[in-house]
Protein backbone atom coordinates (compact mmCIF):
# COMPACT_ATOMS: atom_id res chain seq x y z
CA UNK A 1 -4.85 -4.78 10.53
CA UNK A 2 -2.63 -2.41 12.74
CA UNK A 3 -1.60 0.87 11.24
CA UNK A 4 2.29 -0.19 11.61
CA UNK A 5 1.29 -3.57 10.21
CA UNK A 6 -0.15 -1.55 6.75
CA UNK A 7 2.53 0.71 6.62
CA UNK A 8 4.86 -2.58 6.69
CA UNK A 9 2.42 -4.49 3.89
CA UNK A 10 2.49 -0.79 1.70
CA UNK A 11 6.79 -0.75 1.93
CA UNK A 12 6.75 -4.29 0.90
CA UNK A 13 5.06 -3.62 -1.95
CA UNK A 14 6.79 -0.61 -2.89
CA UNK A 15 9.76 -1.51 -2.59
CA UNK A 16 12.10 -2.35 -5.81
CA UNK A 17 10.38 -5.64 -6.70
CA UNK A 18 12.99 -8.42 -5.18
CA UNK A 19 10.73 -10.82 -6.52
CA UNK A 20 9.80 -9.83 -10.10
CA UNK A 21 10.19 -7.07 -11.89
CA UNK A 22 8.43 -3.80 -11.67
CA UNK A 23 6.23 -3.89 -14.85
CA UNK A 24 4.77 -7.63 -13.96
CA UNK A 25 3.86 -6.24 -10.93
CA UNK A 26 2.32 -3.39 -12.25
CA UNK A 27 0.38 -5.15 -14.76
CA UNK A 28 -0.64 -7.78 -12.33
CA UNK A 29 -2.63 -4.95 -10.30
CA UNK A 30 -5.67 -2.96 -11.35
CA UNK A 31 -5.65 0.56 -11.01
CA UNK A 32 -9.18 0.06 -8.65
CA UNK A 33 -7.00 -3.01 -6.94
CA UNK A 34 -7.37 -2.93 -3.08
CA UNK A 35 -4.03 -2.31 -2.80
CA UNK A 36 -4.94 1.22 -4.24
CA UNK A 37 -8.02 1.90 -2.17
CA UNK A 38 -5.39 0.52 0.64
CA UNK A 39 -3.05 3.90 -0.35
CA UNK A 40 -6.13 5.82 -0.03
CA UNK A 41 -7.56 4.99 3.46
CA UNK A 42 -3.79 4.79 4.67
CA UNK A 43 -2.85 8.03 3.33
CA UNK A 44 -6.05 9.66 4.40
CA UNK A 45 -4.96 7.81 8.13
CA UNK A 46 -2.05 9.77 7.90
CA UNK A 47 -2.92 13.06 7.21
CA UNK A 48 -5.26 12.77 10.37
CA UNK A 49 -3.02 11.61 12.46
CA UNK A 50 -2.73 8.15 14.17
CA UNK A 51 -6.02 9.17 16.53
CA UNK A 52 -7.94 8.86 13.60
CA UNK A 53 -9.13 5.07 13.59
């Protein structure tokens, strides 16, 4: 998974739901989902620069 490819896959998810609203999705994900570890590793990525993987 590219770094421009997460950054796309994070936006999409962040975005204002298009698909259903904001509270299923939020329900529908654990707080110790992948998508959160996901926001962890990417954000850590980010803070160290693009030379970090």
């Amino acid at each position: 998974l590219s770094h421009s490819k997460a950054l796309q896959a994070l936006d999409d998810l962040r975005a204002p739901a298009k698909r259903e609203p904001r509270e299923q999705f939020s329900a529908a994900v654990p707080r110790t989902s992948v998508y959160e570890r996901l926001s962890v590793s990417l954000n850590e990525s980010l803070t160290n620069g693009p030379t970090a993987s």
